[in-house]
Protein backbone atom coordinates (compact mmCIF):
# COMPACT_ATOMS: atom_id res chain seq x y z
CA UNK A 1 1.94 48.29 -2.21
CA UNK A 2 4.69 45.76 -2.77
CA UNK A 3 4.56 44.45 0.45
CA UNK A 4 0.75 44.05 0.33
CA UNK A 5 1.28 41.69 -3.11
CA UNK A 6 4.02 39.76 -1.45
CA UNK A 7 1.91 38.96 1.72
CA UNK A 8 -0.50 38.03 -0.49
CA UNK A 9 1.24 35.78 -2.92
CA UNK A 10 3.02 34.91 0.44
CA UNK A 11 -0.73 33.56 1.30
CA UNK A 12 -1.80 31.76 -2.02
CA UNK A 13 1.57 29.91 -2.27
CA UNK A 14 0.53 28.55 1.36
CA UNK A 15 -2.34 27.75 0.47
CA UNK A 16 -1.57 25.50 -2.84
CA UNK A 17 0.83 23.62 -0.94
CA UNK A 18 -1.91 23.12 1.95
CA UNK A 19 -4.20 21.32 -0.46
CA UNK A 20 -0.94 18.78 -1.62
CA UNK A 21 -2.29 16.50 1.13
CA UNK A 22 -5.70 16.04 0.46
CA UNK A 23 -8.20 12.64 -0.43
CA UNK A 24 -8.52 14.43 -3.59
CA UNK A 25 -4.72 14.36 -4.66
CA UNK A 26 -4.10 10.66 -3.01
CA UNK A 27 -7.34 9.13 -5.08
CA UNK A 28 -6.06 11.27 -8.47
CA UNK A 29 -2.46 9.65 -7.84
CA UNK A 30 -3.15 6.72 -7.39
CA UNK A 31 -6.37 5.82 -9.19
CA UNK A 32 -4.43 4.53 -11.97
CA UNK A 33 -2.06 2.26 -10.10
CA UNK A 34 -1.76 -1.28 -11.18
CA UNK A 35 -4.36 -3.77 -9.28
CA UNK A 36 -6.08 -0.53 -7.19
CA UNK A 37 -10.10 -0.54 -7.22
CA UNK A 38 -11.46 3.09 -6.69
CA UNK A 39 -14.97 3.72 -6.82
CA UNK A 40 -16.27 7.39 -6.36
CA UNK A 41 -20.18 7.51 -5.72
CA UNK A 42 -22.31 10.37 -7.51
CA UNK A 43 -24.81 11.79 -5.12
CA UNK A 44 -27.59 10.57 -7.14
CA UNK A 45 -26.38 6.73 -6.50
CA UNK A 46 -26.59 7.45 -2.98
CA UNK A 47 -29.57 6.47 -2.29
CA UNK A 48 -28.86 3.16 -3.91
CA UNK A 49 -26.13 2.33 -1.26
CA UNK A 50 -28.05 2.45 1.76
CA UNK A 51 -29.70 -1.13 1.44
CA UNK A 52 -25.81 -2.27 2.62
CA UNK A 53 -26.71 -1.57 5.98
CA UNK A 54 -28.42 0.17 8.65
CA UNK A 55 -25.55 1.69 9.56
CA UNK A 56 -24.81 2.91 6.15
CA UNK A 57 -28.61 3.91 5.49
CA UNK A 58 -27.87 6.53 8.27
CA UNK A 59 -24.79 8.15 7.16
CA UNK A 60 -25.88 7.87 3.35
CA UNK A 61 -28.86 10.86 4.09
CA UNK A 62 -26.24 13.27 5.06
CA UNK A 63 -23.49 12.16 2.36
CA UNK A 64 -21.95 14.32 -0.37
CA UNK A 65 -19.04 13.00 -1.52
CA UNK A 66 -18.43 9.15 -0.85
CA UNK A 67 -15.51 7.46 -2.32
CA UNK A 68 -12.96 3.97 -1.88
CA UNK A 69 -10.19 2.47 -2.73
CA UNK A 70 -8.24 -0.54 -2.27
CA UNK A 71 -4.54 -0.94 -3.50
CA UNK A 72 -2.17 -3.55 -2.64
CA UNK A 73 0.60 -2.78 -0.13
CA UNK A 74 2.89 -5.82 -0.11
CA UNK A 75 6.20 -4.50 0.21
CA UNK A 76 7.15 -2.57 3.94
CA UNK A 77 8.38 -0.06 1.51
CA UNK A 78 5.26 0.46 -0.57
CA UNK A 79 3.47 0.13 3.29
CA UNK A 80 5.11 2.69 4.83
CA UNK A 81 5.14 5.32 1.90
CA UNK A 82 1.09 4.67 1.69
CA UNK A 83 1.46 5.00 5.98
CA UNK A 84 2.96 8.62 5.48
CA UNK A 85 0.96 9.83 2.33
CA UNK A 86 -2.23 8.96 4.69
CA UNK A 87 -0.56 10.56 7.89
CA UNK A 88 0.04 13.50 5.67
CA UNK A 89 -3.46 14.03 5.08
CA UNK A 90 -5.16 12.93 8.24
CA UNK A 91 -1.94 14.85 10.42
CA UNK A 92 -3.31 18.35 11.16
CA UNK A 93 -6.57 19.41 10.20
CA UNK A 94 -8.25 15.50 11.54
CA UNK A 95 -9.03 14.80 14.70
CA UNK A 96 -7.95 10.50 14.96
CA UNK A 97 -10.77 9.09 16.53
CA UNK A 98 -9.85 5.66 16.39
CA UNK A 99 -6.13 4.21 15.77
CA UNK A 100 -4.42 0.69 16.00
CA UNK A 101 -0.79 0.27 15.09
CA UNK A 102 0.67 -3.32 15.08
CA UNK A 103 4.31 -2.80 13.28
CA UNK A 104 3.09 -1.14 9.60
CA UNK A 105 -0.09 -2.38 9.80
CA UNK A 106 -2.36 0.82 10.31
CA UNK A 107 -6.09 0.80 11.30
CA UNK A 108 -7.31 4.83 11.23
CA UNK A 109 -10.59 6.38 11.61
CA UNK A 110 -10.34 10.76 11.62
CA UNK A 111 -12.53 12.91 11.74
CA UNK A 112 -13.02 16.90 10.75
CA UNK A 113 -15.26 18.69 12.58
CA UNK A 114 -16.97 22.13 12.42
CA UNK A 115 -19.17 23.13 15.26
CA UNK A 116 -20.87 20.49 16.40
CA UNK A 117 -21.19 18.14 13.45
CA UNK A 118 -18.74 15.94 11.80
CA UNK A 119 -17.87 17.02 8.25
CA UNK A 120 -15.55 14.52 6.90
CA UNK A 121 -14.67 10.96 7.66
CA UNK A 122 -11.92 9.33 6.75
CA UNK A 123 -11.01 5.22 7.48
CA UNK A 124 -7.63 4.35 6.38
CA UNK A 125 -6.50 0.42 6.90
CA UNK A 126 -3.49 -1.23 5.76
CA UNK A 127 -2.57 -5.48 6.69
CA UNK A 128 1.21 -4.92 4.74
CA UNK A 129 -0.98 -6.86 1.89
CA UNK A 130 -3.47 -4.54 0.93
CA UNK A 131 -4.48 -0.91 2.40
CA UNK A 132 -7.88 0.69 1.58
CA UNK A 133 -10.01 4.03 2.48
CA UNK A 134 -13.35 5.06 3.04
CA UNK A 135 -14.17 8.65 2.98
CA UNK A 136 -17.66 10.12 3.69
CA UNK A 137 -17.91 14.33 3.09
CA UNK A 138 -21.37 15.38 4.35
CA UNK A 139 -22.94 16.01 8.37
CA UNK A 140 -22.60 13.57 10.75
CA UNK A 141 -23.31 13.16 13.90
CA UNK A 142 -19.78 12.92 16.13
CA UNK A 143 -21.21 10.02 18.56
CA UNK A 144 -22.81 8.02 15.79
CA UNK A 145 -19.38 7.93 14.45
CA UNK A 146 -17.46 7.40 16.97
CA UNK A 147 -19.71 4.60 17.75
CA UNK A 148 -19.29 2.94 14.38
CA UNK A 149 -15.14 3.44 15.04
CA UNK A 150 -15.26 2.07 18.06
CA UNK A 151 -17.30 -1.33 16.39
CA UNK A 152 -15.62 -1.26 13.19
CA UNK A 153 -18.74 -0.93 11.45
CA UNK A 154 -16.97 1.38 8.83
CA UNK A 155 -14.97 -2.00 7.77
CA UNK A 156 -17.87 -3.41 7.07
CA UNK A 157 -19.43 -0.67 5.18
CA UNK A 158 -16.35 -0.52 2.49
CA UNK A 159 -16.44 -4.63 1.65
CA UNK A 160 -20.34 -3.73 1.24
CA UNK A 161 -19.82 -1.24 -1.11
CA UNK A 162 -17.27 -3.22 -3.04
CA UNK A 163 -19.45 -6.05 -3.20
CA UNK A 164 -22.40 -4.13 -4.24
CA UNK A 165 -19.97 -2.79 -7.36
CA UNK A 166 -19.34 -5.80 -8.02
CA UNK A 167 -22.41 -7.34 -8.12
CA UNK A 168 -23.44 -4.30 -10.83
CA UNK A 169 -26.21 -3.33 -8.95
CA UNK A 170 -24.99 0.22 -9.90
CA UNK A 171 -24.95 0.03 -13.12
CA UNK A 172 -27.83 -2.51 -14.75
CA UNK A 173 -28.18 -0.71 -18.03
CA UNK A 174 -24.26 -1.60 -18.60
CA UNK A 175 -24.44 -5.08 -17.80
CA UNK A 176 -27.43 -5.74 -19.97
CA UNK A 177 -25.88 -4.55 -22.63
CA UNK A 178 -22.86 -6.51 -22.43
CA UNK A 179 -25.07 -9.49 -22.30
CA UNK A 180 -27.14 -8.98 -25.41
């Protein structure tokens, strides 16, 4: 009996400090950083999105959870902590699809996978300026996205959706009443 509670408080303690490095704990800590933009998309502004792009239109049917963020990184320091929080998260349970490392500068597109679909997607990029992700949770198809890596279409998708923020086409109520 006591061995069958330690195994198993054995297990949960595991299992909290599995979840340490995870999207969800990186965009809590550092949401409210000074000079960081993080927009997380509600399902039901999906559909909204997929005007961006073609591209996006295709991955927005099959989306669930869709967030960004950009922070500045304009130290090495600050750089290579953000390098390793991301490594962290991406290092066992992503495949890396797509990576380009010039000194500190990171470039990252992983994957998770179960069966034969693509589950999460995860861009990571970082100039020793500014870094940024892109995260998609939903199906995918694995050679659309690899295809998209390979192009850096998923670049492109993240200034879209910061521009359309910007722009407020998300929110017109808000903006009209700011005006009146």
């Amino acid at each position: 009996m006591i061995r069958r509670t330690l195994i198993l408080c054995s297990l949960v303690l595991l299992a909290s400090c599995g979840t340490y490095n995870s999207i969800d704990t990186f965009y809590n800590a550092h949401k409210e950083d000074d000079h960081v933009t993080a927009v997380r998309v509600p399902r039901f502004m999906l559909s909204l999105i997929s005007g961006i792009s073609p591209e996006m239109k295709s991955l927005v049917g099959n989306t669930k959870d869709l967030r960004y963020m950009s922070f500045p990184s304009t130290t090495a320091a600050k750089t290579e902590f953000l390098n390793k929080q991301m490594n962290g998260i991406t290092g066992s349970s992503f495949i890396e699809v797509y990576r380009k490392n010039d000194e500190l500068k990171r470039n990252v597109v992983s994957i998770r996978e179960k069966r034969d679909a693509v589950k999460e997607i995860l861009i990571y990029n970082n100039n020793n300026q500014n870094g940024s992700f892109l995260y998609f949770n939903g199906n995918f198809d694995p050679v659309k996205v690899r295809q998209m890596a390979q192009n850096e279409e998923f670049q492109k998708l993240g200034d879209g959706l910061i521009n359309q923020y910007q722009g407020g086409n998300f929110t017109p109520g808000i903006n009209q009443e700011k005006s009146n």
